[in-house]
C-alpha atoms as a PDB file:
ATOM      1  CA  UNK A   1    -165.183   7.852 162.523  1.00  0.00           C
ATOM      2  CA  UNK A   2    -166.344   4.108 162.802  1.00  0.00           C
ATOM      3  CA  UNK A   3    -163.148   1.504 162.901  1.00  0.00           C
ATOM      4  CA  UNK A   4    -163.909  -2.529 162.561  1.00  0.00           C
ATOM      5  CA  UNK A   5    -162.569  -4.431 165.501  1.00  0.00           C
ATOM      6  CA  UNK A   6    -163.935  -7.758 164.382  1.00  0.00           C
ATOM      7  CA  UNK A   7    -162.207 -11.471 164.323  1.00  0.00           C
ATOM      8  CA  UNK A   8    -161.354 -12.076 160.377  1.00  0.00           C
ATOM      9  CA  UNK A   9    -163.019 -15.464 160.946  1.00  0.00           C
ATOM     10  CA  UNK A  10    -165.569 -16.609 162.582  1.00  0.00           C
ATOM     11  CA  UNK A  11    -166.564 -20.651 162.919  1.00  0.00           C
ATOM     12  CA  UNK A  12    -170.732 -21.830 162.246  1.00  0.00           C
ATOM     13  CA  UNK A  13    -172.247 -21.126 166.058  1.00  0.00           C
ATOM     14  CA  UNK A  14    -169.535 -19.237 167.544  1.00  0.00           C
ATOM     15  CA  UNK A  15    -170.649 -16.916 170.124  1.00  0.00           C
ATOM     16  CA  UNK A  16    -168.763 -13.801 169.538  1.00  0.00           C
ATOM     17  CA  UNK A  17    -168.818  -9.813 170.416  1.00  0.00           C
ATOM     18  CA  UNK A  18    -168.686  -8.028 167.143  1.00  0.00           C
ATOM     19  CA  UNK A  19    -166.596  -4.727 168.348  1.00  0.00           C
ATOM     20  CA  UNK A  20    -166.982  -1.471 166.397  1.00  0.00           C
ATOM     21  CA  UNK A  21    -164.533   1.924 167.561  1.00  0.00           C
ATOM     22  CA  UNK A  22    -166.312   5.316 167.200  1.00  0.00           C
ATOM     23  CA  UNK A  23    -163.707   7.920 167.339  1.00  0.00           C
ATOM     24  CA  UNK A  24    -164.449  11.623 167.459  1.00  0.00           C
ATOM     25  CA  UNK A  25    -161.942  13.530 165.405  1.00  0.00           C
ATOM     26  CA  UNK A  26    -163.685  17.061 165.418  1.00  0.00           C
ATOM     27  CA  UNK A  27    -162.797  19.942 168.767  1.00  0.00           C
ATOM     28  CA  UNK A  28    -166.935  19.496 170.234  1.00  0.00           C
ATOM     29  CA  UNK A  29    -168.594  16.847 171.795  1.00  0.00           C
ATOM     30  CA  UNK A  30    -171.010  15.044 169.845  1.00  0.00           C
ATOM     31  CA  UNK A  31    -173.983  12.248 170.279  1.00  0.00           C
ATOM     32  CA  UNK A  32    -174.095  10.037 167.636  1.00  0.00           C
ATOM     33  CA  UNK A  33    -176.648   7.386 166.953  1.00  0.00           C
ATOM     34  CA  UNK A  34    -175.194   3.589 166.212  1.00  0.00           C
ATOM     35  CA  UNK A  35    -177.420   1.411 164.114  1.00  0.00           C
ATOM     36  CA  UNK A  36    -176.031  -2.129 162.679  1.00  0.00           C
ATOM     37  CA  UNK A  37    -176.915  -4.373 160.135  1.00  0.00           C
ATOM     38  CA  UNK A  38    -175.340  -8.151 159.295  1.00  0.00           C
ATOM     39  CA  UNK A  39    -176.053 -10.446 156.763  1.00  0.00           C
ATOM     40  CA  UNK A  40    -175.514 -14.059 158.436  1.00  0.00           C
ATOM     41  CA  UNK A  41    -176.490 -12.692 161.715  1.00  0.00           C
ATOM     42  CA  UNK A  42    -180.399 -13.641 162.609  1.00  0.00           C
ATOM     43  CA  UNK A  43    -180.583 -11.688 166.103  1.00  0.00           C
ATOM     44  CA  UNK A  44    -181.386  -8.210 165.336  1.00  0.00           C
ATOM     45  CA  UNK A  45    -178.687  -5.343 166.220  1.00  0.00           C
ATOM     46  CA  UNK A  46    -180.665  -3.014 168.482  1.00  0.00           C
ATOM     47  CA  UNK A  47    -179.325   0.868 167.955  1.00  0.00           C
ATOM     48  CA  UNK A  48    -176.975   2.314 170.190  1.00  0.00           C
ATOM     49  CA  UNK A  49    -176.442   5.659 171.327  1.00  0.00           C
ATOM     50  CA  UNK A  50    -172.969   6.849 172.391  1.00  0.00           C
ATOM     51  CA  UNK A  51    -171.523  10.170 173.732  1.00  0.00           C
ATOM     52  CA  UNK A  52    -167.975  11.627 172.842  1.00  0.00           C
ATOM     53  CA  UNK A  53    -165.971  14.145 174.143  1.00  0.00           C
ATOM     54  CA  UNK A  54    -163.753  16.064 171.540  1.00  0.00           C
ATOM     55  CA  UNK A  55    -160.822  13.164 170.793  1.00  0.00           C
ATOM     56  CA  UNK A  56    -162.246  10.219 172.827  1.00  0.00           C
ATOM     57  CA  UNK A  57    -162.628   6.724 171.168  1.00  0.00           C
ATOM     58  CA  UNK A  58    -165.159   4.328 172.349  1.00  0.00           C
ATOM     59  CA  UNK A  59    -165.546   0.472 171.790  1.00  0.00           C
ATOM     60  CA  UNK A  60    -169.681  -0.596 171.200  1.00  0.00           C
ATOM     61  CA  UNK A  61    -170.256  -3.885 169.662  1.00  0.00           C
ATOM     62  CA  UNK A  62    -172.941  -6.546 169.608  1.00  0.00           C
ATOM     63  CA  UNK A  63    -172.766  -9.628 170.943  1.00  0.00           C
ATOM     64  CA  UNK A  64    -174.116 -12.281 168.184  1.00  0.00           C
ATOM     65  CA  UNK A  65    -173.568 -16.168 167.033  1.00  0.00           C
ATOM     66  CA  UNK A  66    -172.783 -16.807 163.443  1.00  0.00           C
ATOM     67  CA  UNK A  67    -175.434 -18.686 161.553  1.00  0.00           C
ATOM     68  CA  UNK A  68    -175.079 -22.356 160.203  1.00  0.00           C
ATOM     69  CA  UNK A  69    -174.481 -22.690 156.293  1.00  0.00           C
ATOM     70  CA  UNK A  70    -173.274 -18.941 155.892  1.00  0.00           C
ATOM     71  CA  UNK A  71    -169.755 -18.470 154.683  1.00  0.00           C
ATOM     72  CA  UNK A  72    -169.764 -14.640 154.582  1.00  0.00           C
ATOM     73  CA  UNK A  73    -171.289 -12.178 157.067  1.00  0.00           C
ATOM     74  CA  UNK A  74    -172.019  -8.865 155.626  1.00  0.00           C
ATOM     75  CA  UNK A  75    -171.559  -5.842 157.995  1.00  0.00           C
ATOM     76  CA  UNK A  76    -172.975  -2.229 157.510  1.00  0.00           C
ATOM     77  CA  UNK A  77    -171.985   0.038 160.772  1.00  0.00           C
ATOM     78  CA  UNK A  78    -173.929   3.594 160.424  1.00  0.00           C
ATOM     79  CA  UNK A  79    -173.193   6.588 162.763  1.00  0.00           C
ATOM     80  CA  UNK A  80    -174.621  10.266 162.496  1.00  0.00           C
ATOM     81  CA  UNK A  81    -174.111  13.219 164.989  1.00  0.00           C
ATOM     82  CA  UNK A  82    -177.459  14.196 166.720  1.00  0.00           C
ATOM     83  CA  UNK A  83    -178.395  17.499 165.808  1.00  0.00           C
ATOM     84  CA  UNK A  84    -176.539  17.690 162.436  1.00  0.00           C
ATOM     85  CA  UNK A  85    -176.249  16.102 158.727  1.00  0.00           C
ATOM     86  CA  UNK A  86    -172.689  14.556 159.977  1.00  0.00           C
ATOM     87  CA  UNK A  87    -172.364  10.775 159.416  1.00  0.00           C
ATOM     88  CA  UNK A  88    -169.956   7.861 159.117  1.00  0.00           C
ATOM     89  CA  UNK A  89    -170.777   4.279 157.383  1.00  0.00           C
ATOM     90  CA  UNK A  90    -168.516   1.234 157.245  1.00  0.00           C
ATOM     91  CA  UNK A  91    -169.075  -1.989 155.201  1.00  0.00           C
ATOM     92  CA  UNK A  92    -167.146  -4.864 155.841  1.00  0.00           C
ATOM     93  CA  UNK A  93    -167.216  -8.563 155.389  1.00  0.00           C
ATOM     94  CA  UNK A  94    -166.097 -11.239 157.900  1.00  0.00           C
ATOM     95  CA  UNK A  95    -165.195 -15.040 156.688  1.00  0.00           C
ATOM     96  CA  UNK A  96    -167.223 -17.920 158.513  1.00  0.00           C
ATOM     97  CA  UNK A  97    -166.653 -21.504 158.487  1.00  0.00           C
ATOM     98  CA  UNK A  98    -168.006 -24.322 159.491  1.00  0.00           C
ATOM     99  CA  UNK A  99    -167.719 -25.246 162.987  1.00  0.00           C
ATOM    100  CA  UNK A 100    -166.291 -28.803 162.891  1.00  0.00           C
ATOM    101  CA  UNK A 101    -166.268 -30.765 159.820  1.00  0.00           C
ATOM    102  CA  UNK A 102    -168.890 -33.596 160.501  1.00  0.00           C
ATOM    103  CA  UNK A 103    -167.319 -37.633 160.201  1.00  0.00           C
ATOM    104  CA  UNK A 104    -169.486 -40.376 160.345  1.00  0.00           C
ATOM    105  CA  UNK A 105    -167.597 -43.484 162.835  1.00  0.00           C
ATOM    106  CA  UNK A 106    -167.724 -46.234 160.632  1.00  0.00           C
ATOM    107  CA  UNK A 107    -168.579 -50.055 162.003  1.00  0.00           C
ATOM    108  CA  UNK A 108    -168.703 -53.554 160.612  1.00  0.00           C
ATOM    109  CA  UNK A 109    -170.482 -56.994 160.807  1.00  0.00           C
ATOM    110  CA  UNK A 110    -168.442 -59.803 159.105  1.00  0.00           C
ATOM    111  CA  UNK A 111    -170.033 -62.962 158.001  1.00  0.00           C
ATOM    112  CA  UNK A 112    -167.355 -65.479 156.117  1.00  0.00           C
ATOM    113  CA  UNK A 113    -165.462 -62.674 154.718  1.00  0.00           C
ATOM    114  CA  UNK A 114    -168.273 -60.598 153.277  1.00  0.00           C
ATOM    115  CA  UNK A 115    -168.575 -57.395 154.909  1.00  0.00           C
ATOM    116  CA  UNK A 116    -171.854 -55.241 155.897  1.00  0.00           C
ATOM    117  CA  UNK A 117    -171.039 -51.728 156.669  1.00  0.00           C
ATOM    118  CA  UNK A 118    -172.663 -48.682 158.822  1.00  0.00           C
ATOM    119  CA  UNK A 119    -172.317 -45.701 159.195  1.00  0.00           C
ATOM    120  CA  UNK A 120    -173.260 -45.134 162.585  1.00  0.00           C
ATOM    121  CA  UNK A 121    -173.926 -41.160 163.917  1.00  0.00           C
ATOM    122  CA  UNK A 122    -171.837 -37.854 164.040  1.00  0.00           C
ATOM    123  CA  UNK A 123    -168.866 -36.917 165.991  1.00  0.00           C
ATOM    124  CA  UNK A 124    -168.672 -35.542 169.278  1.00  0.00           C
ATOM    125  CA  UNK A 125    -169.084 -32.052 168.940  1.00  0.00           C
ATOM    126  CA  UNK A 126    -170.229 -31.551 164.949  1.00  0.00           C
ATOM    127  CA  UNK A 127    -172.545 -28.856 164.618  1.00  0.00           C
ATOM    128  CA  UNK A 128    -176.366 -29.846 165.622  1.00  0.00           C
ATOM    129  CA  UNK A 129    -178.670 -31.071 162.518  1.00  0.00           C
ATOM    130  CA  UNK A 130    -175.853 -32.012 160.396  1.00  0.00           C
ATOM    131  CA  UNK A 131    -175.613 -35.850 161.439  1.00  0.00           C
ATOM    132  CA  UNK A 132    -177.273 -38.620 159.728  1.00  0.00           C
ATOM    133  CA  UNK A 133    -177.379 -42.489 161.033  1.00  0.00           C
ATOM    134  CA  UNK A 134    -177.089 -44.908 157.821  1.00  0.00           C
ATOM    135  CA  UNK A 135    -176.608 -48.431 157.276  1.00  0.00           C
ATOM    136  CA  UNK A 136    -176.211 -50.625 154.576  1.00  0.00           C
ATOM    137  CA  UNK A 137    -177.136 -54.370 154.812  1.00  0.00           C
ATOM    138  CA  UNK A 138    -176.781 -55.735 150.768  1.00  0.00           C
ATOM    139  CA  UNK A 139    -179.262 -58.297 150.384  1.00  0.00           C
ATOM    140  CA  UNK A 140    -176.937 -61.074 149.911  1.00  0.00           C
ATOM    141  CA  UNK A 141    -175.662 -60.508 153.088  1.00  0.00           C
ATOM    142  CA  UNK A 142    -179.091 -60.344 155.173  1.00  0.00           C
ATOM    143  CA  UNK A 143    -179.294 -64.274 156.372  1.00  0.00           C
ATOM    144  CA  UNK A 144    -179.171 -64.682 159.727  1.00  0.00           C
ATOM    145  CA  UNK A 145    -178.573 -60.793 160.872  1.00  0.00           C
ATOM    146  CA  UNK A 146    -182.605 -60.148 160.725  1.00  0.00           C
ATOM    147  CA  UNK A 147    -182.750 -59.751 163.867  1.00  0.00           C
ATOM    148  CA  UNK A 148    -180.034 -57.381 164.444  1.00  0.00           C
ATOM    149  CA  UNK A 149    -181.666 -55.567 161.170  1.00  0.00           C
ATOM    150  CA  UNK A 150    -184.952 -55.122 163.120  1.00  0.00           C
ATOM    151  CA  UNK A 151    -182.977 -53.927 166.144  1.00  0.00           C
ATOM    152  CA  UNK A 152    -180.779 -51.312 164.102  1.00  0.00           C
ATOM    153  CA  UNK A 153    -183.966 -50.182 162.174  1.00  0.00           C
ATOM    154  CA  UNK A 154    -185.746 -49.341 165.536  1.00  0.00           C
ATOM    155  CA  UNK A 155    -182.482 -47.273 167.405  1.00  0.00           C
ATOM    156  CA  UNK A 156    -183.208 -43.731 167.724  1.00  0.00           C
ATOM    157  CA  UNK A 157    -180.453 -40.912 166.630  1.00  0.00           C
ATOM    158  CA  UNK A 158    -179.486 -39.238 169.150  1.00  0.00           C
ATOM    159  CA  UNK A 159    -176.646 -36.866 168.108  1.00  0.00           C
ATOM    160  CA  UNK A 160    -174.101 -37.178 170.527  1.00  0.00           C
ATOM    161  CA  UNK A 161    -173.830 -35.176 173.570  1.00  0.00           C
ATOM    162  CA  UNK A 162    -177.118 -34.138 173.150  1.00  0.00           C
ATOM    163  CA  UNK A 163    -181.029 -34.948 173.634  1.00  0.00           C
ATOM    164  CA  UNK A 164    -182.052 -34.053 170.047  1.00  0.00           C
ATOM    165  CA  UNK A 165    -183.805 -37.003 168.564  1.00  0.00           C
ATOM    166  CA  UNK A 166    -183.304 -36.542 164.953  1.00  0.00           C
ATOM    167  CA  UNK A 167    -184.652 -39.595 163.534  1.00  0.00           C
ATOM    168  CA  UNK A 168    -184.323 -42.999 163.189  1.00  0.00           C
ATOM    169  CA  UNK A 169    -182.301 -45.117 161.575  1.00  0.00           C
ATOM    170  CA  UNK A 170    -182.514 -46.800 157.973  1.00  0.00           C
ATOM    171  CA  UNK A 171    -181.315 -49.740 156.305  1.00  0.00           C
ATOM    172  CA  UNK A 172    -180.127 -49.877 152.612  1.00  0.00           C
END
């Protein structure tokens, strides 16, 4: 017998162990042969192989990191008994989110009551790839500022916390 013992929801990136209980139920010993497959998971599940004295329940699991962009991961748990036809199967599906909700931190240069906006990088912590660096300098607005233009159109984006050059920035 195979019994789930996996969180309900996972977040985009967490690092989790995805827990499985075998549990013999028959009066002999058995070896039984794990295998695992997950859609949402990209690591592969390497087989396991587990022995069980008559009545004994053992935890196995896997330990994995939900994807990015998947909202469902799709579990198939097989066991079968060495030596025999005997075999168990579980499918179950496990909820994922994502891991922070991305923000942008807005900013703003003023000139005589007409405002120029930006959108300037991700928050702290969003997940990595999902931050853009935008501004928005209306035409009418543009005398004066070129030089902060040129400046803003040459910063790197870095994501914060992080090394990852993503891009550079643009101007509307």
């Amino acid at each position: 017998m195979v019994l789930p013992g996996l969180p309900p929801l996972v977040r985009e990136g967490d690092r989790f162990r995805a827990g499985f209980t075998l549990r013999n139920t028959t009066n002999r010993s058995m070896d039984v042969d794990v295998s695992a497959k997950a859609e949402g998971i990209s690591a592969p599940l390497d087989p396991q192989t587990v022995s069980l004295i008559p009545g004994e329940a053992k935890e196995i699991g896997w330990d994995v990191t939900a994807s990015i962009g998947v909202e469902t991961l799709k579990w198939e748990v097989e066991i079968k008994e060495r030596g025999t036809h005997e075999a168990d199967r579980i499918k179950i599906t496990q909820k994922s989110e994502a891991g922070r909700p991305c923000k942008h931190l807005p900013g703003h240069f003023d000139s005589a009551g007409e405002g120029i906006s930006s959108l300037c990088g991700a928050a702290q912590g969003c997940c990595p790839g999902q931050g853009r660096h935008q501004g928005q300098f209306p035409s009418q607005n543009r005398d004066g500022l070129s030089g902060v233009i040129d400046l803003y159109e040459k910063i790197p984006l870095y994501l914060h916390g992080t090394d990852d050059l993503r891009g550079r920035c643009t101007t509307g």
